[in-house]
PDB file of N, CA and C in Angstrom:
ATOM      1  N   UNK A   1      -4.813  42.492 -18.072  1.00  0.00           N
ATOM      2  CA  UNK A   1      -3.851  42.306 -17.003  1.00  0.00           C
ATOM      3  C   UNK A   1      -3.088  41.006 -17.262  1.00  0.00           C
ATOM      4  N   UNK A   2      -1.830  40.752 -17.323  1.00  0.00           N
ATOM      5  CA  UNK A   2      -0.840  39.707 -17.275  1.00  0.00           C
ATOM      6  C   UNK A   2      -0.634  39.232 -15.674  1.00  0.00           C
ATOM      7  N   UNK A   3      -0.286  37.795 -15.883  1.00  0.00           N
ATOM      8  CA  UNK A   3       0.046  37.083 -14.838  1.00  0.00           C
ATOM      9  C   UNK A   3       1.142  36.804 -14.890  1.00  0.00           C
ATOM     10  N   UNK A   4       1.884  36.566 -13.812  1.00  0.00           N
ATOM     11  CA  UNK A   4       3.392  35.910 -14.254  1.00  0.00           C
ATOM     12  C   UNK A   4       3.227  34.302 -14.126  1.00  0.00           C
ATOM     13  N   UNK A   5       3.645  33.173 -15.105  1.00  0.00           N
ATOM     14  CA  UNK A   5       3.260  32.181 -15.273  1.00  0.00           C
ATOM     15  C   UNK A   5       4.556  31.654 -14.046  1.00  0.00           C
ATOM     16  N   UNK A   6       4.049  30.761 -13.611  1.00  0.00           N
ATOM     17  CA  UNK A   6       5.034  29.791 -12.996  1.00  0.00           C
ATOM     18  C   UNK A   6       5.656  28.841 -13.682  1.00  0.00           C
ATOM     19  N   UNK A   7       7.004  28.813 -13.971  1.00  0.00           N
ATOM     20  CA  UNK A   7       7.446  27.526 -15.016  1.00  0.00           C
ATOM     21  C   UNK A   7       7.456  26.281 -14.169  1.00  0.00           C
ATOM     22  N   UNK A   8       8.576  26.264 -13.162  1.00  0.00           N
ATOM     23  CA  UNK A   8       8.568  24.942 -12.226  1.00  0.00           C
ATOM     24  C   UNK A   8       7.198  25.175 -11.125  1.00  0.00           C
ATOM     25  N   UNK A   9       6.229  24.753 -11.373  1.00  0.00           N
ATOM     26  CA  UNK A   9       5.471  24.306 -10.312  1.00  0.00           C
ATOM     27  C   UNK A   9       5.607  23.434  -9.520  1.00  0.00           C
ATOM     28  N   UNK A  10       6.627  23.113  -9.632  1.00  0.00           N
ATOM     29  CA  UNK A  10       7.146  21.796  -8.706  1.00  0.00           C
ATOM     30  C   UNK A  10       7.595  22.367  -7.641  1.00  0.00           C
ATOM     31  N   UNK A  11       8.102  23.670  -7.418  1.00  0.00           N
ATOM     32  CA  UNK A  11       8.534  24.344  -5.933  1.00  0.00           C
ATOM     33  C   UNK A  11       7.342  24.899  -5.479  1.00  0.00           C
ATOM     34  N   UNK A  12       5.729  24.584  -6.114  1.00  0.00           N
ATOM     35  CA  UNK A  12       4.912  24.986  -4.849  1.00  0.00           C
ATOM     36  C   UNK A  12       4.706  23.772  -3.834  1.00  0.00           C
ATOM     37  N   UNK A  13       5.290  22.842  -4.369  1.00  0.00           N
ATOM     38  CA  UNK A  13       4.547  21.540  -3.533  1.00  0.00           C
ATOM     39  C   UNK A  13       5.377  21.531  -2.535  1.00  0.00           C
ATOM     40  N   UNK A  14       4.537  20.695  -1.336  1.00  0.00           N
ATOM     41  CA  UNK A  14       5.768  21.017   0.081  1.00  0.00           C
ATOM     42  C   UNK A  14       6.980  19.967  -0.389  1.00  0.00           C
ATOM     43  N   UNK A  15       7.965  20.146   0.172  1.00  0.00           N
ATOM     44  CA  UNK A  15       9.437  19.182  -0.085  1.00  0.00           C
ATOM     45  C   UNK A  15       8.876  17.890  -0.142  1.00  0.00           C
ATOM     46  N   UNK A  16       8.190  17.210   0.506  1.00  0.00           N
ATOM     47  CA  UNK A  16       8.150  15.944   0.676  1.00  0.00           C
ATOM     48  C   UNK A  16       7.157  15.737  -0.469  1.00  0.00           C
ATOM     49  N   UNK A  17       6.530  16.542  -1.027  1.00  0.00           N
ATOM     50  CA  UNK A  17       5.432  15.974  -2.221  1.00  0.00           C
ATOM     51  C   UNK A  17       6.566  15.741  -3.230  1.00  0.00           C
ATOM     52  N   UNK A  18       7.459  17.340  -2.903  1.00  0.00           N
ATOM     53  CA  UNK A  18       8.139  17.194  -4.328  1.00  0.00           C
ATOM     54  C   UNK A  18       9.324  16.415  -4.195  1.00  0.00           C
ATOM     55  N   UNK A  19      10.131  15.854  -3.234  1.00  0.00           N
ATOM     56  CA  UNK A  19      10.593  14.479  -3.471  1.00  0.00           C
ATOM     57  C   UNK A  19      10.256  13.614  -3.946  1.00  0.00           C
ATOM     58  N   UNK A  20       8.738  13.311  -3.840  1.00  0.00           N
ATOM     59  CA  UNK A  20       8.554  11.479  -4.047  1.00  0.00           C
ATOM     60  C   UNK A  20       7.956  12.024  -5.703  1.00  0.00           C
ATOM     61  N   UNK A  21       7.674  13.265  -6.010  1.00  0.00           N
ATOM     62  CA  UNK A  21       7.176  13.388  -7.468  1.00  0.00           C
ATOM     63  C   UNK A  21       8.641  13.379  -8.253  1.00  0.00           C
ATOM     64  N   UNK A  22       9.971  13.918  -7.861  1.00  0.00           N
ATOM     65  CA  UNK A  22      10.951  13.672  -8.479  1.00  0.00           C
ATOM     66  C   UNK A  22      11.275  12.175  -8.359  1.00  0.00           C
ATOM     67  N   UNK A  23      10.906  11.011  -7.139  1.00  0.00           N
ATOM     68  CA  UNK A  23      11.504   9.799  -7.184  1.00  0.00           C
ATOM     69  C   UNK A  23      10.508   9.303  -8.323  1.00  0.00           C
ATOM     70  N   UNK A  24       9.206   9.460  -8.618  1.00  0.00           N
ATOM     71  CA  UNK A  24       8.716   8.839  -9.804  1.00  0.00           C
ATOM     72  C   UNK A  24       8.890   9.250 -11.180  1.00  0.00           C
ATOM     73  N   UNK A  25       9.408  10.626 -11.292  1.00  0.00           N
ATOM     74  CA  UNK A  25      10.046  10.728 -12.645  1.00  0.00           C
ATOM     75  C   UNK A  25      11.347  10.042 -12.674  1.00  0.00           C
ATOM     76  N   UNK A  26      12.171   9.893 -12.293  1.00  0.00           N
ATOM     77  CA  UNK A  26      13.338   8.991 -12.024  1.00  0.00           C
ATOM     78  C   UNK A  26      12.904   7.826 -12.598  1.00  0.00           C
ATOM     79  N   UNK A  27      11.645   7.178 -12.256  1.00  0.00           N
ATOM     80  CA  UNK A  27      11.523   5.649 -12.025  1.00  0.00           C
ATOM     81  C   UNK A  27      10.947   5.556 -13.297  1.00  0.00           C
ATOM     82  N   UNK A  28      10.036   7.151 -14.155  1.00  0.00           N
ATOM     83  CA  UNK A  28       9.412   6.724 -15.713  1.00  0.00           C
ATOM     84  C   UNK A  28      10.739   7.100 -16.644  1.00  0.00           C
ATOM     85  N   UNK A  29      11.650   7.582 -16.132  1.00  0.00           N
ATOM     86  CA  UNK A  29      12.220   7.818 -16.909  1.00  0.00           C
ATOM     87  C   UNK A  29      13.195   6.739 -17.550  1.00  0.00           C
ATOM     88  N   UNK A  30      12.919   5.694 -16.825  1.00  0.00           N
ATOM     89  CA  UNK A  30      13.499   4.194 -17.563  1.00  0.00           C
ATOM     90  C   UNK A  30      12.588   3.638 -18.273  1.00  0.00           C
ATOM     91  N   UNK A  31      11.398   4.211 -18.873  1.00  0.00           N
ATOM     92  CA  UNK A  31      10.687   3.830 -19.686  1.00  0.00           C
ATOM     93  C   UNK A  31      10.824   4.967 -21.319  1.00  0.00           C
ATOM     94  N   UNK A  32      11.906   5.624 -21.072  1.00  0.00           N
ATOM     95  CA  UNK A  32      12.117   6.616 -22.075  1.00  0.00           C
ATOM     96  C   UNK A  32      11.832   5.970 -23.319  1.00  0.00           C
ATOM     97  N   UNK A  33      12.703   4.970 -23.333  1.00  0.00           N
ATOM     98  CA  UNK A  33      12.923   4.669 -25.169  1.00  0.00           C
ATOM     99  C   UNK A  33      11.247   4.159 -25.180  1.00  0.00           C
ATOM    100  N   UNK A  34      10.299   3.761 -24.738  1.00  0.00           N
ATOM    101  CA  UNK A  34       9.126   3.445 -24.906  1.00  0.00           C
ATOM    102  C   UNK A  34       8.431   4.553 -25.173  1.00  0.00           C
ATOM    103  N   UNK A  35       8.032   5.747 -24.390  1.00  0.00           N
ATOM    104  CA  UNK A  35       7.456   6.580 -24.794  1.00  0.00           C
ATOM    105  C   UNK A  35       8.235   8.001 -25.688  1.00  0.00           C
ATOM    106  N   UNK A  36       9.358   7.711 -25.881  1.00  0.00           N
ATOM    107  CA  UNK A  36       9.681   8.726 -27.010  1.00  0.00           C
ATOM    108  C   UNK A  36       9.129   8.663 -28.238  1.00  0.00           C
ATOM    109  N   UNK A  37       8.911   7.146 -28.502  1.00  0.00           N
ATOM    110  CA  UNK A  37       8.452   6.826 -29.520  1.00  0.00           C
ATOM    111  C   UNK A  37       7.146   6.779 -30.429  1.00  0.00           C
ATOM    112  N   UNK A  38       6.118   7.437 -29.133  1.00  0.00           N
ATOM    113  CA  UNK A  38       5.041   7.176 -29.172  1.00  0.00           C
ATOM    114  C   UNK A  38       4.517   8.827 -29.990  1.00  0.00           C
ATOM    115  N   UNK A  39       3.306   8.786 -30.168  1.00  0.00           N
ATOM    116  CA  UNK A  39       2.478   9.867 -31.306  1.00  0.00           C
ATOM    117  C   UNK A  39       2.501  10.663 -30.677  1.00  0.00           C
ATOM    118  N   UNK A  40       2.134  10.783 -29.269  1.00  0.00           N
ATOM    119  CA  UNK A  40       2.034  11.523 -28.013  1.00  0.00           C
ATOM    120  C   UNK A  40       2.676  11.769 -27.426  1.00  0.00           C
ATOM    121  N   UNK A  41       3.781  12.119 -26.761  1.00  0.00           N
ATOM    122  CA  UNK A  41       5.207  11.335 -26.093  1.00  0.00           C
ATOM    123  C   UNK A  41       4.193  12.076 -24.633  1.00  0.00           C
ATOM    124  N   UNK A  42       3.831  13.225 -24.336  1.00  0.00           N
ATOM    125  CA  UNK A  42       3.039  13.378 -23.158  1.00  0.00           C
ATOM    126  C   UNK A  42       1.956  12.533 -22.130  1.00  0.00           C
ATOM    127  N   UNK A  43       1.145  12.041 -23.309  1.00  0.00           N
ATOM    128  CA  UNK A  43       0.337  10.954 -23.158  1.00  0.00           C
ATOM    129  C   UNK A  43       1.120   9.296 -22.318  1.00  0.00           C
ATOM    130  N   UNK A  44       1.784   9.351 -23.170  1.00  0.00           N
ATOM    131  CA  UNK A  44       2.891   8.398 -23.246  1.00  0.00           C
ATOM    132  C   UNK A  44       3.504   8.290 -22.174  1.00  0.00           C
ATOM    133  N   UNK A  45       3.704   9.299 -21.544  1.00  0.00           N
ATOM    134  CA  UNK A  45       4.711   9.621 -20.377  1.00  0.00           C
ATOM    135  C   UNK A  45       3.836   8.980 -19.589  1.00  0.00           C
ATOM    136  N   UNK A  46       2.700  10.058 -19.537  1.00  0.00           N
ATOM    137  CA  UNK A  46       1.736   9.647 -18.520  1.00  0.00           C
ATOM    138  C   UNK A  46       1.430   7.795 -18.243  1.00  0.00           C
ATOM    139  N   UNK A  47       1.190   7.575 -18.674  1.00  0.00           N
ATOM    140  CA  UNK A  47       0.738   5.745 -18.712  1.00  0.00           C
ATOM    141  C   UNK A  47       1.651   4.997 -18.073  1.00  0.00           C
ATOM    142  N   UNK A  48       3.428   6.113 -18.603  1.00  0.00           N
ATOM    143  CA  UNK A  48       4.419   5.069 -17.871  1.00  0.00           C
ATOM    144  C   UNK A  48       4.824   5.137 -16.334  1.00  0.00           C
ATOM    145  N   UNK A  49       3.842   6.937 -16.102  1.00  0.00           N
ATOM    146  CA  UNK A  49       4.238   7.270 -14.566  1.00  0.00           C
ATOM    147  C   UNK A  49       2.701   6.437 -14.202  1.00  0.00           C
ATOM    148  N   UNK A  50       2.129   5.981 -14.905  1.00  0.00           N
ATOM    149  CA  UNK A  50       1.115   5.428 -13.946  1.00  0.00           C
ATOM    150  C   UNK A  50       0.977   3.708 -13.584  1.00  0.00           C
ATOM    151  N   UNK A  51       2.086   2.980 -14.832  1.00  0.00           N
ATOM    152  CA  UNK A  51       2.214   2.180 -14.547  1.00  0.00           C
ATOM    153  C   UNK A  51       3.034   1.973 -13.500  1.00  0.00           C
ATOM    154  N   UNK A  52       4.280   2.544 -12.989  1.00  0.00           N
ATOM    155  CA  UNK A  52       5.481   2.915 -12.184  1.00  0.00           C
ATOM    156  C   UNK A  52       4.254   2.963 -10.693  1.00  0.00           C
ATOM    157  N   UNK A  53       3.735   3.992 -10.494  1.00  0.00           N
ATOM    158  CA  UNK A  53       2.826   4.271  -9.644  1.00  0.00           C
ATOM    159  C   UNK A  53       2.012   3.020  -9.213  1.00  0.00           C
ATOM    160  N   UNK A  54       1.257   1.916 -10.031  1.00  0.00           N
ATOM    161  CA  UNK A  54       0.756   0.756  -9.925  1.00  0.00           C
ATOM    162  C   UNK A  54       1.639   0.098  -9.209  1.00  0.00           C
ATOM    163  N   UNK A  55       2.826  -0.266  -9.846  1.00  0.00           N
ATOM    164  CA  UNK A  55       3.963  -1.252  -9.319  1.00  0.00           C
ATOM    165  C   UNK A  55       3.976  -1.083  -7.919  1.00  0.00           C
ATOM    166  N   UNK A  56       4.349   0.114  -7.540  1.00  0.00           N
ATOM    167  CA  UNK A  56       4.347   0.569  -6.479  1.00  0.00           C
ATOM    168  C   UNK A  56       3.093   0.191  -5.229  1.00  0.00           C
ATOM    169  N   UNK A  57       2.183   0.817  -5.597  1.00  0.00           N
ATOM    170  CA  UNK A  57       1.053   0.138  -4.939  1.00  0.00           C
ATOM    171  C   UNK A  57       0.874  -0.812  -4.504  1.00  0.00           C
ATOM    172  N   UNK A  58       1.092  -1.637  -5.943  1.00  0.00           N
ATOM    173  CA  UNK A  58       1.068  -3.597  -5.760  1.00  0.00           C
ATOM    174  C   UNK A  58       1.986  -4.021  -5.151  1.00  0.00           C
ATOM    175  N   UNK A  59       2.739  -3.858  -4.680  1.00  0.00           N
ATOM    176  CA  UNK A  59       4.472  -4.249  -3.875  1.00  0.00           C
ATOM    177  C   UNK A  59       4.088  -3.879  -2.347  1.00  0.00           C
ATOM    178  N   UNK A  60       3.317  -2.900  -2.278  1.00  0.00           N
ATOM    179  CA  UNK A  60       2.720  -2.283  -0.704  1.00  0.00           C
ATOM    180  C   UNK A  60       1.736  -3.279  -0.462  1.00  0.00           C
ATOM    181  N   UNK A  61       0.571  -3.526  -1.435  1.00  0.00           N
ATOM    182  CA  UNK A  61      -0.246  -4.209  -0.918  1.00  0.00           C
ATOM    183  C   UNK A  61       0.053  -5.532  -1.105  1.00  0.00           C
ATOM    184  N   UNK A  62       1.321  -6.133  -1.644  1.00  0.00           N
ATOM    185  CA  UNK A  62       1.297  -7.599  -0.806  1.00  0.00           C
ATOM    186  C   UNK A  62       1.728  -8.000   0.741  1.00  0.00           C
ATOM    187  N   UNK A  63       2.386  -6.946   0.866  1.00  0.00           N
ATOM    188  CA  UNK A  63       3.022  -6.592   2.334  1.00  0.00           C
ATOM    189  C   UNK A  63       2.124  -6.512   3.377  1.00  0.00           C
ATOM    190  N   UNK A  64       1.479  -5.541   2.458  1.00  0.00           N
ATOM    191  CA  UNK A  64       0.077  -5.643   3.747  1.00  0.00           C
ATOM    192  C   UNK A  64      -0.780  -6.721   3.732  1.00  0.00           C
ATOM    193  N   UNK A  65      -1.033  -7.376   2.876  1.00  0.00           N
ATOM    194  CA  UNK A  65      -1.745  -8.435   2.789  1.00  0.00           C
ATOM    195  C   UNK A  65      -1.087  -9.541   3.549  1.00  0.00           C
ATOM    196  N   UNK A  66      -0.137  -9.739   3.631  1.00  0.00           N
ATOM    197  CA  UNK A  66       0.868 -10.892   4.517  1.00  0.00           C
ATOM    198  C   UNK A  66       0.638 -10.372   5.829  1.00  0.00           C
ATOM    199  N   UNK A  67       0.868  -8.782   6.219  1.00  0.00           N
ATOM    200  CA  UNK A  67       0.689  -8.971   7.603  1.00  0.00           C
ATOM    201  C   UNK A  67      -0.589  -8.647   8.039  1.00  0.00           C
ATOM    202  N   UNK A  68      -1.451  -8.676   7.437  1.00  0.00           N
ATOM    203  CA  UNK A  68      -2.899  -8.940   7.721  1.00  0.00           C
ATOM    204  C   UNK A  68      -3.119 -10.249   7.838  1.00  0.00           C
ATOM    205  N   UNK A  69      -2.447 -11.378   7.179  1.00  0.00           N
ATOM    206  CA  UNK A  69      -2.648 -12.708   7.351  1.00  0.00           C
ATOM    207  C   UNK A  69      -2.595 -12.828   8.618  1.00  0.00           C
ATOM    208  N   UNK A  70      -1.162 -12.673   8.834  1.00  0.00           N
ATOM    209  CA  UNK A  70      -0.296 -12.754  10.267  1.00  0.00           C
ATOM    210  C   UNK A  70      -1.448 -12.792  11.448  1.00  0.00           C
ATOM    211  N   UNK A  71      -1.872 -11.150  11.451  1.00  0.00           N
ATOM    212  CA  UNK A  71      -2.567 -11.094  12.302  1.00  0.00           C
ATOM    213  C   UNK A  71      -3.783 -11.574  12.482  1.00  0.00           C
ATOM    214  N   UNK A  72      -4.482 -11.929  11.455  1.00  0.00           N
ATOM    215  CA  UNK A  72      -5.906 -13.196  11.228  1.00  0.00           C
ATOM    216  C   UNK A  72      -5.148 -14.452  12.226  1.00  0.00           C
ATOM    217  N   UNK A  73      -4.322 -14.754  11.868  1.00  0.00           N
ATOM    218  CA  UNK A  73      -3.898 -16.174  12.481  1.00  0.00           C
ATOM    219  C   UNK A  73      -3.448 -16.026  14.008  1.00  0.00           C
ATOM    220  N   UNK A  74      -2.735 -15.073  13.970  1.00  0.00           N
ATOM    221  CA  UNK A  74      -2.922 -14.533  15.765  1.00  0.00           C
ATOM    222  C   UNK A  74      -3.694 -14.668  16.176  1.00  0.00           C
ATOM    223  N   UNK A  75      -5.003 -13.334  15.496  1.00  0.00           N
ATOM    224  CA  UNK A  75      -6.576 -13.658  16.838  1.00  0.00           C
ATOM    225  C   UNK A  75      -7.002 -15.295  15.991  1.00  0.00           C
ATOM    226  N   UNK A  76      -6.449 -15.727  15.621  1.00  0.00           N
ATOM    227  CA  UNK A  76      -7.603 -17.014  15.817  1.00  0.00           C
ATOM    228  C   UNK A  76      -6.805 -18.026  16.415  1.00  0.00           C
ATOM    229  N   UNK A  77      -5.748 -18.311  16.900  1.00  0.00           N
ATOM    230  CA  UNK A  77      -5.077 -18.423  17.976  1.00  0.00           C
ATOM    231  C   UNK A  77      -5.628 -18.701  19.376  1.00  0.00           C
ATOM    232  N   UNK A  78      -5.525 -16.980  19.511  1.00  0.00           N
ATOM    233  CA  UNK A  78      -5.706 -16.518  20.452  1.00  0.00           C
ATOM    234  C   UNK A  78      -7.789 -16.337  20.966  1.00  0.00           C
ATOM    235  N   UNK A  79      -8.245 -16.855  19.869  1.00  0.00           N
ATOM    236  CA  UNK A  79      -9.787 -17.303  19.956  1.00  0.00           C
ATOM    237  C   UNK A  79      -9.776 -18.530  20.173  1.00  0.00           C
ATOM    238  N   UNK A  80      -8.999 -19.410  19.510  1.00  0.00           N
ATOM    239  CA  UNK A  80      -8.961 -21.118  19.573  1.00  0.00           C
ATOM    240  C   UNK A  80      -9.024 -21.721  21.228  1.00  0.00           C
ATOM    241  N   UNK A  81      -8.116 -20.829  21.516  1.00  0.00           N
ATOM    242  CA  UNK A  81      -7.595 -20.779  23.464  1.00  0.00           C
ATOM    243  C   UNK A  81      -8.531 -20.552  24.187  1.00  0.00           C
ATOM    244  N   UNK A  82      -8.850 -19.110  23.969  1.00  0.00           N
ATOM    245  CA  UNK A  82     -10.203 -19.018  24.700  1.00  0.00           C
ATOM    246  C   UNK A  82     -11.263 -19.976  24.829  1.00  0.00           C
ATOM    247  N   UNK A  83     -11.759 -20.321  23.654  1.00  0.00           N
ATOM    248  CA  UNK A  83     -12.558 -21.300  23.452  1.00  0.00           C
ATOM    249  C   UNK A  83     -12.282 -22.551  24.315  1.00  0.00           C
ATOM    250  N   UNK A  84     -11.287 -23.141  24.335  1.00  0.00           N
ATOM    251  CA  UNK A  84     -10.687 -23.985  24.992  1.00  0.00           C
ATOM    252  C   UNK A  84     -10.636 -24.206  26.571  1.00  0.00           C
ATOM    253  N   UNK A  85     -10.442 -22.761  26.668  1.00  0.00           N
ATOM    254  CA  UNK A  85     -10.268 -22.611  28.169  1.00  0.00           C
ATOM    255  C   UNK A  85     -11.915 -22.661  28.982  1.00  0.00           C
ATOM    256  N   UNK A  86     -12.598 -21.788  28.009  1.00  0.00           N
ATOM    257  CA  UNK A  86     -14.117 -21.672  28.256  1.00  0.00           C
ATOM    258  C   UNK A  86     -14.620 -23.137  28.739  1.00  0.00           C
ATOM    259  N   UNK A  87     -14.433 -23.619  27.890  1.00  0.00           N
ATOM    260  CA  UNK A  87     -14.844 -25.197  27.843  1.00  0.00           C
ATOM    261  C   UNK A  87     -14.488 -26.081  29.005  1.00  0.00           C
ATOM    262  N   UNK A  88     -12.705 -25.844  29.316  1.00  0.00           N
ATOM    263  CA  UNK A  88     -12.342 -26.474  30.594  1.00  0.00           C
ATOM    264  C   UNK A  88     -12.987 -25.668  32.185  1.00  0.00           C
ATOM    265  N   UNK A  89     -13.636 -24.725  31.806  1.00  0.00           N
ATOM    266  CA  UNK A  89     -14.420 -24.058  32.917  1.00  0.00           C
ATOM    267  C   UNK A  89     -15.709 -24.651  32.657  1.00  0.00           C
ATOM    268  N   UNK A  90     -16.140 -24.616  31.622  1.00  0.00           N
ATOM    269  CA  UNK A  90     -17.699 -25.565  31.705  1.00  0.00           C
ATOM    270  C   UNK A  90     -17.684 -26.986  32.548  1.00  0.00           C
ATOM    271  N   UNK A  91     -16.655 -27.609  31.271  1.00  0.00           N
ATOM    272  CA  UNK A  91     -16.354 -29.000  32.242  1.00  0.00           C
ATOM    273  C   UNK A  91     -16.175 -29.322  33.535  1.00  0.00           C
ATOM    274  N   UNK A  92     -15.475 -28.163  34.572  1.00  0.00           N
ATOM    275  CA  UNK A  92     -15.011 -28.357  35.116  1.00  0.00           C
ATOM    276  C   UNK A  92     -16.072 -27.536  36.404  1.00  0.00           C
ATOM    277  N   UNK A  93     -16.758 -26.907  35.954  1.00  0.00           N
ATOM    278  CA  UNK A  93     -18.463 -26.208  36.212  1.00  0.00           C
ATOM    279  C   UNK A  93     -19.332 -27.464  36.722  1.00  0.00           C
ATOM    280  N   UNK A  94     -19.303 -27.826  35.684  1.00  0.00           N
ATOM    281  CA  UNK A  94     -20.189 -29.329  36.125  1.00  0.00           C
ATOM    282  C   UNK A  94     -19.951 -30.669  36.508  1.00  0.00           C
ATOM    283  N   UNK A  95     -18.513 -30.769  36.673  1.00  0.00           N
ATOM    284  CA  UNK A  95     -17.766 -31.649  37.115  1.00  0.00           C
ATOM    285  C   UNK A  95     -18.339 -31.157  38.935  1.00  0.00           C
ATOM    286  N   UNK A  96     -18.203 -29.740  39.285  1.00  0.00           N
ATOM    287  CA  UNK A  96     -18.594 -29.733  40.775  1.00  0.00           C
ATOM    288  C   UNK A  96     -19.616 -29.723  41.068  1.00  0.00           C
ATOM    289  N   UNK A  97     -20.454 -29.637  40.245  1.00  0.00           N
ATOM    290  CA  UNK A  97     -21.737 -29.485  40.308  1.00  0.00           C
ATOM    291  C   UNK A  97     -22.261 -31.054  40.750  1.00  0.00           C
ATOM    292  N   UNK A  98     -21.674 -32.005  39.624  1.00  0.00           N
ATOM    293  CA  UNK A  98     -21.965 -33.435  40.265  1.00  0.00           C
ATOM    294  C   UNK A  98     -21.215 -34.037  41.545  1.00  0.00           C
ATOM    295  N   UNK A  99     -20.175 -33.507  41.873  1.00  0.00           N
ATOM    296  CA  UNK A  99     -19.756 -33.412  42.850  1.00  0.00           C
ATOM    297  C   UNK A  99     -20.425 -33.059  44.463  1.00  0.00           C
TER     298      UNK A  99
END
């Protein structure tokens, strides 16, 4: 029994997979003259969509890493205060107390 092969498998993926898989061939494909050259050019490809893919990653996670700072420094802020305030209720606890 024969199958009928699918050539573009790229129209099973939903639209939005297969957008961002066409925006990263776009983005290896400025690595052409590098991997044409190579023994493999498949292989080759691959490494450059995965370096592309890295970049990517690493550019997200400094972003997130900054606003994770952000928000570290908020709650400790917003802990510093508390603390503070706690304290002017202690003080101020036993200030009536001697009173």
């Amino acid at each position: 029994m024969m199958f009928k092969v699918h050539d573009d498998w790229k129209r099973s993926l939903s639209a939005e997979d297969e957008a961002r898989l066409n925006a990263i061939l776009r983005r290896v494909a400025k690595h052409r003259p590098a991997y044409r050259g190579a023994h493999d050019v498949r292989i080759a490809q691959l490494w450059a969509a995965m370096l592309e893919i890295d970049k990517e990653k690493s550019s997200g996670y400094m972003d997130l890493e900054k606003r994770v700072r952000r928000i570290e420094i908020i709650f400790e802020a917003i802990a510093d205060k508390l603390r503070e305030e706690e304290m002017k209720n202690k003080m101020l606890k036993e200030s009536l107390e001697k009173f």
